[in-house]
Structure formats: C-alpha cells, structure tokens
Protein backbone atom coordinates (compact mmCIF):
# COMPACT_ATOMS: atom_id res chain seq x y z
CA UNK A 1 -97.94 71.86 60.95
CA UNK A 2 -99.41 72.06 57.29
CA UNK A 3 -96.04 73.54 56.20
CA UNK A 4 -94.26 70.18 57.71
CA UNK A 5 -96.49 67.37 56.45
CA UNK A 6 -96.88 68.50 53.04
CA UNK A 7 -93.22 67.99 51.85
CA UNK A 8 -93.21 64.54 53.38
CA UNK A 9 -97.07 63.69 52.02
CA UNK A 10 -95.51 64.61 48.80
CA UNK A 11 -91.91 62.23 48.94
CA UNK A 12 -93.91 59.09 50.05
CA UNK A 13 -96.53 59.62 47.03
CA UNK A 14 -93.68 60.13 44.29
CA UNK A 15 -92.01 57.11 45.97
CA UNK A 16 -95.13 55.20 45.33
CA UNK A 17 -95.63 56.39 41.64
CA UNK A 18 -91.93 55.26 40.63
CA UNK A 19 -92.65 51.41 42.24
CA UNK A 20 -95.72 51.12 40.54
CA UNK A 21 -94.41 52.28 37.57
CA UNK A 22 -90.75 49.78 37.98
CA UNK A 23 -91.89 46.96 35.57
CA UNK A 24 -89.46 43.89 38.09
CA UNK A 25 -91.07 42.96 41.33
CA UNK A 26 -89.99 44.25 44.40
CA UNK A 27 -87.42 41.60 46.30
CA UNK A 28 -86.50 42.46 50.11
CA UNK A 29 -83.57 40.93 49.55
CA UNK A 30 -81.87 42.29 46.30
CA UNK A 31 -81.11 46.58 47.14
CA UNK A 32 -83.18 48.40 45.44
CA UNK A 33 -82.17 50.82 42.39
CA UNK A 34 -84.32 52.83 40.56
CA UNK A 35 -82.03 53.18 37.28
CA UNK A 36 -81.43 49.32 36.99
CA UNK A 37 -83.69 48.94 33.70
CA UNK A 38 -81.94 51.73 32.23
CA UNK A 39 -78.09 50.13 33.48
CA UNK A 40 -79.00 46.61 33.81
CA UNK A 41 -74.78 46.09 33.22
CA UNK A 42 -74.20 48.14 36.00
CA UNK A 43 -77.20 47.10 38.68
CA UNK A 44 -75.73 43.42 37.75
CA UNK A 45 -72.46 44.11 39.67
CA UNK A 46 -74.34 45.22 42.71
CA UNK A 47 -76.02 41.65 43.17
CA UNK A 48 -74.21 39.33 44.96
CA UNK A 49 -72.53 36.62 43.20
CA UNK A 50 -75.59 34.28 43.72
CA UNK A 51 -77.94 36.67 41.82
CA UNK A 52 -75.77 37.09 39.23
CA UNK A 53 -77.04 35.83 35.81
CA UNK A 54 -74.17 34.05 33.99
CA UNK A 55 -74.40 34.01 30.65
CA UNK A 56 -73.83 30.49 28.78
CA UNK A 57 -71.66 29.52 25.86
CA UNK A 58 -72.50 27.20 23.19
CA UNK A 59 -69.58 26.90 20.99
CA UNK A 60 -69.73 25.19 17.44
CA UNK A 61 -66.95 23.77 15.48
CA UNK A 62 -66.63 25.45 12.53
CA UNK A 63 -67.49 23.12 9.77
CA UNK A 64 -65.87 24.01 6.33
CA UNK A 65 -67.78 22.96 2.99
CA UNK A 66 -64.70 21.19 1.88
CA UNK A 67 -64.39 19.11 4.63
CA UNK A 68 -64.66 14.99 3.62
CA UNK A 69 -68.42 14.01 5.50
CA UNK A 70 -67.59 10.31 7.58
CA UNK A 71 -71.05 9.02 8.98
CA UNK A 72 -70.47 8.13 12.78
CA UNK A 73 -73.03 4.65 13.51
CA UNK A 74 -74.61 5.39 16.82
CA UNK A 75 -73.14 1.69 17.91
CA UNK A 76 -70.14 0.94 15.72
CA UNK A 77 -66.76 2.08 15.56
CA UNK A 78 -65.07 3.75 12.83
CA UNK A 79 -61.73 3.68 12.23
CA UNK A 80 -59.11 5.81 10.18
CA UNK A 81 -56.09 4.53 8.50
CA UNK A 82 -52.87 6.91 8.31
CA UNK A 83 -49.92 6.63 5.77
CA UNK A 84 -48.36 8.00 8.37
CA UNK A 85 -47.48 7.58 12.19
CA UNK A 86 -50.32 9.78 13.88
CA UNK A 87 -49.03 12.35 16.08
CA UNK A 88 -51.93 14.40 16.88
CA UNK A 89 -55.61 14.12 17.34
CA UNK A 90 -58.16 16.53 18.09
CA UNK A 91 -62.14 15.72 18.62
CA UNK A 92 -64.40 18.84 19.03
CA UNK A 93 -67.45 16.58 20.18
CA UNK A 94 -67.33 15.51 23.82
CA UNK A 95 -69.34 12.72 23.23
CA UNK A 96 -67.03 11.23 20.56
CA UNK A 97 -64.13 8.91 21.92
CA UNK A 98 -61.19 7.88 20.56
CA UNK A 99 -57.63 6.16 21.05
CA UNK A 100 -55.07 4.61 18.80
CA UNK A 101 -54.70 0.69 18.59
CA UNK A 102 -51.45 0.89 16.24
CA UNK A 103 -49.37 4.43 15.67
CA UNK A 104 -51.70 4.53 12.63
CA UNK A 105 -55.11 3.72 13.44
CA UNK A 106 -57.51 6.30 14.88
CA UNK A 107 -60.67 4.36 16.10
CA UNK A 108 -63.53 7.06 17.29
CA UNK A 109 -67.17 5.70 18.43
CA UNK A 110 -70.52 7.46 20.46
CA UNK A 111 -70.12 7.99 23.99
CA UNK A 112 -73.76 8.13 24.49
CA UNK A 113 -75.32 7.80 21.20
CA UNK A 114 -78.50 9.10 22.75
CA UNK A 115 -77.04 12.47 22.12
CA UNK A 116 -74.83 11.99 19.01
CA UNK A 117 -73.84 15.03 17.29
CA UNK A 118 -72.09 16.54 14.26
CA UNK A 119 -68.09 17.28 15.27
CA UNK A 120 -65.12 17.90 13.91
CA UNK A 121 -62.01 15.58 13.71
CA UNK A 122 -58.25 16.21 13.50
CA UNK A 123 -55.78 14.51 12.32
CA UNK A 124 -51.99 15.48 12.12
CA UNK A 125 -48.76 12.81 10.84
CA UNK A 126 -45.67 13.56 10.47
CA UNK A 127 -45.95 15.26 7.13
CA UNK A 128 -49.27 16.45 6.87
CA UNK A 129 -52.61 17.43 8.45
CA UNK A 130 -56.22 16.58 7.88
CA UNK A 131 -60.09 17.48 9.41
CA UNK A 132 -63.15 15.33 8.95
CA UNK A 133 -66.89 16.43 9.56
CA UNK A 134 -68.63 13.83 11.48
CA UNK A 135 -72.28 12.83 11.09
CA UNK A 136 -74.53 10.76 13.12
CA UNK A 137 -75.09 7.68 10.50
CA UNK A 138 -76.84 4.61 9.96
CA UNK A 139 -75.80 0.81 9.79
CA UNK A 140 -74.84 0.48 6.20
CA UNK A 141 -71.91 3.29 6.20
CA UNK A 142 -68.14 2.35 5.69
CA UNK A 143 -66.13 1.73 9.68
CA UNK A 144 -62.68 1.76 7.51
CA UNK A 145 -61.40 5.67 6.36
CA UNK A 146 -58.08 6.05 4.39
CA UNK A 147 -56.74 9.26 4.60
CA UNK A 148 -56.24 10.08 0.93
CA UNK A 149 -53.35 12.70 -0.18
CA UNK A 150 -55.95 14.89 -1.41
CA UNK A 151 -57.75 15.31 1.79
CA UNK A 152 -53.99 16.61 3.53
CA UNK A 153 -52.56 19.74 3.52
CA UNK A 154 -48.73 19.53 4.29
CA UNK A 155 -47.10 20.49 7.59
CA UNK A 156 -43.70 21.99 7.15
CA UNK A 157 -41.97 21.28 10.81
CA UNK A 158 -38.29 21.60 11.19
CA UNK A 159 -36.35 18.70 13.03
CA UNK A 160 -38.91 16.34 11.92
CA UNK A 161 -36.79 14.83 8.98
CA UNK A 162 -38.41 12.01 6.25
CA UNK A 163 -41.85 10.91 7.34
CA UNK A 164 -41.70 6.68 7.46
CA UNK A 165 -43.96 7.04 4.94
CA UNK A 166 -40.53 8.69 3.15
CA UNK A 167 -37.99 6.40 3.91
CA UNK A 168 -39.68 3.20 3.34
CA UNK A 169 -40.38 4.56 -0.55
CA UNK A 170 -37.20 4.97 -0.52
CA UNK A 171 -35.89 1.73 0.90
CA UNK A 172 -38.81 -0.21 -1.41
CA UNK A 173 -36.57 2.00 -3.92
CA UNK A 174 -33.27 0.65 -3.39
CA UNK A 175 -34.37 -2.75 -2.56
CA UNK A 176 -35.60 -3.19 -6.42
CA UNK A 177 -32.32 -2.44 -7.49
CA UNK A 178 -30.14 -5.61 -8.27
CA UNK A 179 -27.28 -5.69 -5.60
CA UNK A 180 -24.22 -4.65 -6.38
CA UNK A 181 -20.57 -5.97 -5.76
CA UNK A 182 -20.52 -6.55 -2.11
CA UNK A 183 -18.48 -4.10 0.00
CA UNK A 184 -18.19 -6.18 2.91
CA UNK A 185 -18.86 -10.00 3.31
CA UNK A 186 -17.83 -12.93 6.34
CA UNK A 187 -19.44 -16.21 6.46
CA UNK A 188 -19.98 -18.53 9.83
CA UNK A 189 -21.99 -21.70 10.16
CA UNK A 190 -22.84 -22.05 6.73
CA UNK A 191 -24.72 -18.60 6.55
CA UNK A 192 -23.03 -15.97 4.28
CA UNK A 193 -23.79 -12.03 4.56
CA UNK A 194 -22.51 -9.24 2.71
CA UNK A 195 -23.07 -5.85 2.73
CA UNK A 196 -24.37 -5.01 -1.03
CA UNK A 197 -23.92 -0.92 -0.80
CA UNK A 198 -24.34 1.85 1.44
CA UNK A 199 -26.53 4.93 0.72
CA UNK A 200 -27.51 8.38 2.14
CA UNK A 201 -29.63 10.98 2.14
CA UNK A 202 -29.64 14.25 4.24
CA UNK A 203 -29.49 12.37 8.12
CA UNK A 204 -29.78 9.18 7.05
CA UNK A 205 -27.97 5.72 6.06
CA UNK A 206 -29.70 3.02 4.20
CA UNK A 207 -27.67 0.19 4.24
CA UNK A 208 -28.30 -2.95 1.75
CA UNK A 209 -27.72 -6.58 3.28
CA UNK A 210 -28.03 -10.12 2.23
CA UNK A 211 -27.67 -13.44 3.79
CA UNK A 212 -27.32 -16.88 1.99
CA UNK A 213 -28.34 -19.93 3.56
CA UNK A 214 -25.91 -22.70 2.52
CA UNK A 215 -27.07 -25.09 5.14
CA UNK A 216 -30.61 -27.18 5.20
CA UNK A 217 -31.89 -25.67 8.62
CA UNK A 218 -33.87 -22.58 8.70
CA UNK A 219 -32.61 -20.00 10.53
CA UNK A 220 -35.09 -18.71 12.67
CA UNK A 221 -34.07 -14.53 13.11
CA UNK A 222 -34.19 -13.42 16.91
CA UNK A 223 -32.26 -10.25 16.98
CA UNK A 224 -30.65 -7.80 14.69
CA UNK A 225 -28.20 -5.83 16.21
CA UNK A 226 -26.02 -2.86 14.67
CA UNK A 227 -23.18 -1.13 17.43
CA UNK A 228 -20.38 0.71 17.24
CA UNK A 229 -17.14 -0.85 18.56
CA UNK A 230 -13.89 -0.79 18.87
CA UNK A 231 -11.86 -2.12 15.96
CA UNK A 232 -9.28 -4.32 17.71
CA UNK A 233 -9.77 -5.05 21.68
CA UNK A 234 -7.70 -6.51 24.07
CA UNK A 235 -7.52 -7.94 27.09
CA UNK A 236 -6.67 -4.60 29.06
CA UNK A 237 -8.81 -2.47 27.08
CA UNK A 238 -12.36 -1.68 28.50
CA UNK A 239 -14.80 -2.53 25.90
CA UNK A 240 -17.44 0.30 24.64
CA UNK A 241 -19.86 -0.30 22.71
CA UNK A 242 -22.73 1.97 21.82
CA UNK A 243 -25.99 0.24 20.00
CA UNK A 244 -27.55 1.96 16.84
CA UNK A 245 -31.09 0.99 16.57
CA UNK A 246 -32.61 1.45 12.95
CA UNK A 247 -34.96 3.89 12.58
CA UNK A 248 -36.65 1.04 9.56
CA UNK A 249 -36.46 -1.95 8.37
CA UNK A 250 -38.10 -2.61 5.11
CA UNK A 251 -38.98 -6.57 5.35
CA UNK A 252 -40.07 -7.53 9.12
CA UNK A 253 -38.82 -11.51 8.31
CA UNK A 254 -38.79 -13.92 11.28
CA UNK A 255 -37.20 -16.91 9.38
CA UNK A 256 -35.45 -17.67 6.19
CA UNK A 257 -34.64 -21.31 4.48
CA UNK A 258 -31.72 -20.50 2.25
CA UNK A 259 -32.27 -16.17 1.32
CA UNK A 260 -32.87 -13.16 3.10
CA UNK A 261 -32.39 -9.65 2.15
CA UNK A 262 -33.18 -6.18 3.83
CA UNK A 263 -33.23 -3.05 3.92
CA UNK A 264 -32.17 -1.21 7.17
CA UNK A 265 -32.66 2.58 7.97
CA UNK A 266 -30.24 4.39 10.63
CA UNK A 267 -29.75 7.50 11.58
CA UNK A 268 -26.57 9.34 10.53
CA UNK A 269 -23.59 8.70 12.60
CA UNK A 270 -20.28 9.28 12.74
CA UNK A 271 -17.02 7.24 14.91
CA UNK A 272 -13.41 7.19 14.83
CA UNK A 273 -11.19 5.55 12.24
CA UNK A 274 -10.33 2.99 15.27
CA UNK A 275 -14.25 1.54 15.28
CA UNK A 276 -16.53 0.34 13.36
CA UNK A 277 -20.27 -0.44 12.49
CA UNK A 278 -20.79 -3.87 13.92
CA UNK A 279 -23.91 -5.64 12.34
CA UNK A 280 -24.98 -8.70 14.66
CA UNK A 281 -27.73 -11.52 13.49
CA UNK A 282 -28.49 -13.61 16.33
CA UNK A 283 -30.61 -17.28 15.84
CA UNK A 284 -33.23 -18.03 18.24
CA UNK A 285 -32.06 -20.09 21.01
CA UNK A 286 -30.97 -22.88 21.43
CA UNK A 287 -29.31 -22.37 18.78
CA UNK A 288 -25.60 -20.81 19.09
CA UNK A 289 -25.34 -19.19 15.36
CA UNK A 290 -24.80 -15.61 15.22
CA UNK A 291 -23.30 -13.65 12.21
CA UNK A 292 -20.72 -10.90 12.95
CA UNK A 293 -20.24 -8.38 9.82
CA UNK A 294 -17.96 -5.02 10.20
CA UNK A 295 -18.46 -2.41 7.99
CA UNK A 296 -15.74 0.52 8.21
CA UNK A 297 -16.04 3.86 8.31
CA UNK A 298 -14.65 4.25 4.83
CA UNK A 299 -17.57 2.65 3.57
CA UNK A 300 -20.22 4.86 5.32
CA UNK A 301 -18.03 8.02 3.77
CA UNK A 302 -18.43 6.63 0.35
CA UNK A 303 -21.71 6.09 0.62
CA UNK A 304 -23.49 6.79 -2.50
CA UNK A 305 -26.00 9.43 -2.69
CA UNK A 306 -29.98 8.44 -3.11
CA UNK A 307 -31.26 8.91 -6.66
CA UNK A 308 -34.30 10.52 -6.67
C-alpha cells in the first residue's frame, strides 16, 4: 500500500509547486498550459477568439520637414486655391473634412475640433502634386492657401496632354498678338466675324475670332457652337452633324456693344474635304440673329505652328 500512495503523494505535490510558482491566476475557463509564459505566441492561439488579445495600430502620417505648415482654426474653414483643375485629394486625419466648391478650390475644416490633430494633406492637378502639414491654429491665421510652384513637384502622366493652366498661357499668348489678315469672314445682321488665324500645337487647335458690331444694339451672347457638317446639303441628303465642344475659351463674355474677340481651344480633329468646321453664335432670344462662319479644312492644315 506504501509502494502505491507514494508515487501519487508525490505527482499531486509537484503539481502544487508548479501552480504556486505560475505567476497568472488560475481561470477555470481558459485550458491550462504550463509553458505559456515561456510561448505566450503559441498559448495565444489556443484561446478562443474572445480571449484573444488584439493588438492595436496607431498609424502616423509621416510628416516631412519640408512640408509648407497651414494652421487649421478649430471653427473656420480654410481653403486652397489650385492653378490647376484638382484631380486628387488625400486627408490622413479623419477628423479633417473636405470637398471642392469649384474644380479648384479645396475647402478642409474640424470635424470635431474637440479632438483636432496634426495631418497631412494631398493635393494632385493635372501637372503637378503637392502635401501640406496641418496644425491645429488659432483665429488670426490666413483661411486662403495658394499653391505656389515651389511647393509642387511635377507629375509626368501620359494621355493627360496641356494642363488648362497650359493652354490658357498660351491662348493669353496668341490673343496679344495683333490679328492678322482674316482667313475666313461672312457678315449677317449687321454683325461681322472673321476668323483671324488658326494655330496648333501637339492635339490641339487654337482658333482666333472676332466679331464687329456695326449695329447700335448689344448683342447679348447665348450660345457658341462649333460642328462639323456637311459642305453642301440637299434636300435628299440626311444631314450629320457632329458638335465640337472647346476644350477653352479664353474670355467668358456674355454681351458685346460693337467688339468681341476670343480665343477658343479644341481638340484636334480631322473631316473630309466634303465638310467643314461650322462656327455658330447664337443671340439670346427673342432675338433671331445668329452668325454662321465655315472654316475649311485647308485652313485647319495650314495652321501655323505655336511659337514658344
């Protein structure tokens, strides 16, 4: 009998020594192992998914030293001002908020400005790409931000073409120039318009017009139209017309008394010898004058290259 008990006497004591030396409580409920607090990793996938610690991830925006600092009021709004159509923001703050009231405004305020924190903002056009480090700021701190060309760095992205920011330089360019001889001119209800030149640059046609106001009435601009028709049409002939719309205009002028000049942007096109480029200026109603000018396709082929 002494031979029996002693082994188990013995088990249940060296059981007792290892629990009062395990440094975690006992829990009924969570097995047992006596090598978790050397494999903590490894006793962890035991536990059911309850037990489980999970661990939690704070990330930070990475804040470079050369970053531009814009102070964020706790109850204002700041706003930043593109050259360029924005394509692209990016806030790394949650509690920063942001939309864009024009294709070139970024306006960003406080959520909750009980928990306003430093962030980073991004800001991509079509030509370049810039980051901001926002601060929590004060009252007295500027709400308007131009993006300056030295706080860009250029994107290269194919397919995008000339930013606007491009073509209206070069449009602002051209329209300095004096006009030249006209290429095409028609005149109709006392309004004259010519086409003063043609010019191109890689996809694009800039084309130079001018109307003359020969009348006393103001003609009040409601539509500017360029399509591509057919030449001569006739009764039997089904009409097609496909509408160019300019990718710029230079002036945005509602009315003119007796001059009006502009610049117009399209994209490149090409058409048949048997249409043309119809340009279309169409008075507010109820007013029935509309100016009809056709410019060929030998003009748009001897269109004059952009000097840059």
């Amino acid at each position: 009998m002494k031979i029996i008990l002693s082994p188990l006497l013995l088990l249940i004591s060296l059981t007792a020594h290892v629990r009062a030396q395990d440094p975690k409580p006992y829990n009924p409920d969570v097995p047992y192992l006596p090598w978790e607090i050397y494999n903590p990793r490894t006793f962890d996938e035991y536990l059911e998914p309850e037990h489980q610690v999970k661990p939690t991830v704070n990330v930070q925006p990475v804040i470079q030293p050369q970053m531009p600092v814009v102070q964020l009021p706790l109850s204002l709004d700041v706003h930043f001002v593109s050259p360029e159509p924005i394509q692209y923001v990016d806030i790394s703050a949650k509690n920063i908020i942001g939309d864009l009231p024009l294709k070139n405004v970024l306006r960003i305020r406080y959520k909750d400005s009980a928990r306003a924190e430093d962030a980073v903002v991004t800001i991509a056009g079509e030509k370049f790409i810039a980051q901001y480090h926002i601060r929590p700021g004060g009252i007295n701190v500027p709400t308007q931000i131009n993006i300056e060309p030295a706080e860009t760095k250029p994107l290269d992205i194919s397919g995008i073409g000339l930013s606007q920011n491009q073509l209206r330089q070069l449009a602002l360019g051209l329209y300095l120039k004096k006009p030249a001889r006209p290429k095409e001119k028609t005149k109709a209800f006392g309004i004259y318009a010519t086409v003063n030149h043609l010019y191109t640059i890689d996809n694009y046609i800039f084309i130079d017009l001018s109307f003359r106001n020969k009348t006393d009435l103001k003609f009040d601009i409601e539509q500017f139209r360029f399509r591509i028709d057919d030449k001569k049409i006739t009764k039997a002939t089904n009409v097609q017309s496909v509408e160019v719309k300019p990718l710029l205009a230079l002036v945005d002028n509602v009315a003119f008394n007796k001059y009006y000049r502009n610049i117009y942007v399209l994209p490149k096109i090409t058409f048949p010898g048997n249409k043309v480029l119809h340009v279309e200026l169409s008075e507010k109603q109820i007013s029935g004058r509309i100016i009809h000018l056709d410019i060929s396709y030998d003009d748009v082929l001897d269109a004059d290259m952009i000097p840059l």
